[in-house]
Protein backbone atom coordinates (compact mmCIF):
# COMPACT_ATOMS: atom_id res chain seq x y z
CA UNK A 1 15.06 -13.29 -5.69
CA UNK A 2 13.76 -14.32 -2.51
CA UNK A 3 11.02 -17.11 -1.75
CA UNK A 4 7.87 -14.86 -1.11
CA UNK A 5 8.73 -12.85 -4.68
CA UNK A 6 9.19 -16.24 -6.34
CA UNK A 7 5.74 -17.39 -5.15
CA UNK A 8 4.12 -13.96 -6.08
CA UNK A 9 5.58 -13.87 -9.33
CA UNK A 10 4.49 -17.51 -9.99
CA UNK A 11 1.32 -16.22 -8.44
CA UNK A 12 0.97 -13.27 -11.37
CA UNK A 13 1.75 -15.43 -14.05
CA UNK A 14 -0.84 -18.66 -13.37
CA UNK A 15 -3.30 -15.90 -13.19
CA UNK A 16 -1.93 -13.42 -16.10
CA UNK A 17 -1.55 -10.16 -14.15
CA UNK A 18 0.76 -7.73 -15.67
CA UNK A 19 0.45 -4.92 -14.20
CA UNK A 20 3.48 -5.39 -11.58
CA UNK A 21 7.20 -4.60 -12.71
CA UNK A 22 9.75 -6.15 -10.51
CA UNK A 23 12.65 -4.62 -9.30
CA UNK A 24 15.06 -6.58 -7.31
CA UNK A 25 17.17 -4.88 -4.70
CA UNK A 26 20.78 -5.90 -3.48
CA UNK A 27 20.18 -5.70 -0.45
CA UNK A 28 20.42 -8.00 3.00
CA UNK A 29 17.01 -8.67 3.16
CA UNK A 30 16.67 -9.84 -0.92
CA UNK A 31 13.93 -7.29 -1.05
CA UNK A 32 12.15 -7.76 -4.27
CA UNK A 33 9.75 -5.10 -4.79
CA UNK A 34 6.78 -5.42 -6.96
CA UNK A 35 5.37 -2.03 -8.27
CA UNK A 36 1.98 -1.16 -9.98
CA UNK A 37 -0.65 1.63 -9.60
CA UNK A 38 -4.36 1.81 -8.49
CA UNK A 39 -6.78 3.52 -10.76
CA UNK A 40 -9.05 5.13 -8.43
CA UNK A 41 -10.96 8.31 -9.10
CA UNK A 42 -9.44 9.03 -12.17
CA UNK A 43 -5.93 9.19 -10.84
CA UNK A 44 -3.18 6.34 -10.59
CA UNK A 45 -2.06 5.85 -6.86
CA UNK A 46 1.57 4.47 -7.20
CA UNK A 47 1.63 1.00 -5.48
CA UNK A 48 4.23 -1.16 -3.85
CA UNK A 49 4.38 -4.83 -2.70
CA UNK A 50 7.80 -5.43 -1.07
CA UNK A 51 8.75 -9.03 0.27
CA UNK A 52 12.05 -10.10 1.72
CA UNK A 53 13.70 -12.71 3.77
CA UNK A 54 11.60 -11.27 6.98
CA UNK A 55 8.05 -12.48 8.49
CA UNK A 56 6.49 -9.12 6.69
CA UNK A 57 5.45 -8.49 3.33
CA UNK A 58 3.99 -4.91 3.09
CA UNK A 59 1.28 -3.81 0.54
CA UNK A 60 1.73 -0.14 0.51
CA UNK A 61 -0.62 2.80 -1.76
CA UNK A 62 0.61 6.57 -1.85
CA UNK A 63 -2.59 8.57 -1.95
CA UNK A 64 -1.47 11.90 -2.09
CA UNK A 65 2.18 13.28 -2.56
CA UNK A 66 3.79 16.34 -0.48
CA UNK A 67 0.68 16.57 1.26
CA UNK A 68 1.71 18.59 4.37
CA UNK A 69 2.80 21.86 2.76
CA UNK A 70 -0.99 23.22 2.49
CA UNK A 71 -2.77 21.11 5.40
CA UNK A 72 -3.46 21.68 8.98
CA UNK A 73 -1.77 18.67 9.86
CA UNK A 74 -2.66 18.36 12.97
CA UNK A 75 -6.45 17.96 11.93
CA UNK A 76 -5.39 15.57 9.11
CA UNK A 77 -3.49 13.46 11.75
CA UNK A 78 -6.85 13.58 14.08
CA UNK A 79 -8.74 12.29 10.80
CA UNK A 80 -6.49 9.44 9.77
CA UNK A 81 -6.25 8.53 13.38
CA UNK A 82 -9.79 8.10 13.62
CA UNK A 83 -9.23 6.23 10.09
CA UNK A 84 -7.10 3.71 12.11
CA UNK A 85 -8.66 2.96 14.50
CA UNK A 86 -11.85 1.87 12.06
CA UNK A 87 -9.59 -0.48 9.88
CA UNK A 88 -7.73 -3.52 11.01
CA UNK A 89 -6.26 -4.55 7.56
CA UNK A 90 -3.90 -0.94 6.60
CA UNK A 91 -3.59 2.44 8.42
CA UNK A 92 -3.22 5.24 7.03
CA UNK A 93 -0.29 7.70 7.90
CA UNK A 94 1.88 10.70 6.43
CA UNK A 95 5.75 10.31 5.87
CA UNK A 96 8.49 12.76 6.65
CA UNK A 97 8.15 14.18 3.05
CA UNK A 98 4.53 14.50 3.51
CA UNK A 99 3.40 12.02 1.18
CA UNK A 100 -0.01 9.97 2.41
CA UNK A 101 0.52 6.88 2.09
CA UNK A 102 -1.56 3.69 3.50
CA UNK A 103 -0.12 0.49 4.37
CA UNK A 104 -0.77 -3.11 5.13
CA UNK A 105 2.02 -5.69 6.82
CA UNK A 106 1.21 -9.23 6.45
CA UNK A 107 3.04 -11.45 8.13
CA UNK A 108 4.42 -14.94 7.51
CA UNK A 109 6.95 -17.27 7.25
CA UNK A 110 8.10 -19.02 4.01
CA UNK A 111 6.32 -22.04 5.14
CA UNK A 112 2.75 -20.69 5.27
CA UNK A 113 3.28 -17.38 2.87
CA UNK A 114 -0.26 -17.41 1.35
CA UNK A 115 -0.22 -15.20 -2.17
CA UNK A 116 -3.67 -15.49 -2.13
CA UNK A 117 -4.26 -13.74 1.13
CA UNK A 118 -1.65 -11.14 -0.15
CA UNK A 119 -4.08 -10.35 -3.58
CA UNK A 120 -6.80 -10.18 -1.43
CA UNK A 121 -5.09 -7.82 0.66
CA UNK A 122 -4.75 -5.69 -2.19
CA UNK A 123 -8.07 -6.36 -3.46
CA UNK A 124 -9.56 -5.05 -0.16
CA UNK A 125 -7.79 -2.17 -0.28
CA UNK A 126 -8.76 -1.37 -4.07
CA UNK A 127 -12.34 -1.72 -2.75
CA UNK A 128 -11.84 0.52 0.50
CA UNK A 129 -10.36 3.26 -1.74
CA UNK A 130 -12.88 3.44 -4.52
CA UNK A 131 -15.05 3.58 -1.65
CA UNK A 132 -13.76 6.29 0.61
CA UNK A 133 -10.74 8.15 -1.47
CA UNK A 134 -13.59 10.98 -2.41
CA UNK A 135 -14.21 11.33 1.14
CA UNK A 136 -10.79 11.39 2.50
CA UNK A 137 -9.59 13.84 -0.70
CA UNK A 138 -12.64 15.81 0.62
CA UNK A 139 -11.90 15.90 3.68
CA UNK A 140 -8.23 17.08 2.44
CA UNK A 141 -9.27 19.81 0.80
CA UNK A 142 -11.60 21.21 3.40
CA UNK A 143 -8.12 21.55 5.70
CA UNK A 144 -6.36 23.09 3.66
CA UNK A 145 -4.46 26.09 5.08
């Protein structure tokens, strides 16, 4: 397990959080990936925190899977653009299967990796979607095709 994953683990048990399940991955990197979900709306948003051996640790949410199928993308890529350029902690943005997902890279080194300033990453974003994922679902389903 690499450094970062150590400290977040450490991190989630001081504190008593157990709602991540690790998974380690053999890979270059030592990518240890730490997966819960966000209750929000009634519906469980899978949720990712992935650190490695690199400067980034990304917090990541899907909102929606296979999204593009039945959406004018092209006016839900205007909308999350205009999403993006509101937020400075995540942007929003669609993958090549369609899934929305939203995503926040923190960067740091093992020296000054801050587990605190990753929870409140995800604490932020918790609070930004119980906030605006009725909008932005809203706003989904008024461009549909």
């Amino acid at each position: 397990m690499n450094f970062k994953a150590k400290k977040f683990e450490e991190f989630l048990k001081k504190n008593n959080i157990e709602c991540f399940q690790r998974e380690t991955i053999k890979d270059e990197l030592k990518t240890t990936v730490f997966r819960s979900v966000m209750e929000v709306e009634g519906q469980n948003l899978p949720t990712v925190i992935v650190t490695d051996i690199s400067i980034y640790t990304i917090v990541r949410v899907q909102i929606a899977a296979k999204l593009l199928k039945d959406i004018d993308s092209e006016k839900l890529l205007t909308y999350l653009n205009k999403l993006n350029s509101e937020y400075k902690l995540f942007k929003y943005y669609v993958t090549e299967t369609g899934d929305l997902c939203l995503d926040s890279c923190i960067v740091s080194t093992e020296d000054n990796f801050d587990v605190e300033i990753i929870y409140t990453s995800i604490d932020v974003i918790l609070k930004h979607l119980i906030e605006h994922y009725p909008i932005l679902m809203k706003h989904i389903w008024s461009i549909k095709k």
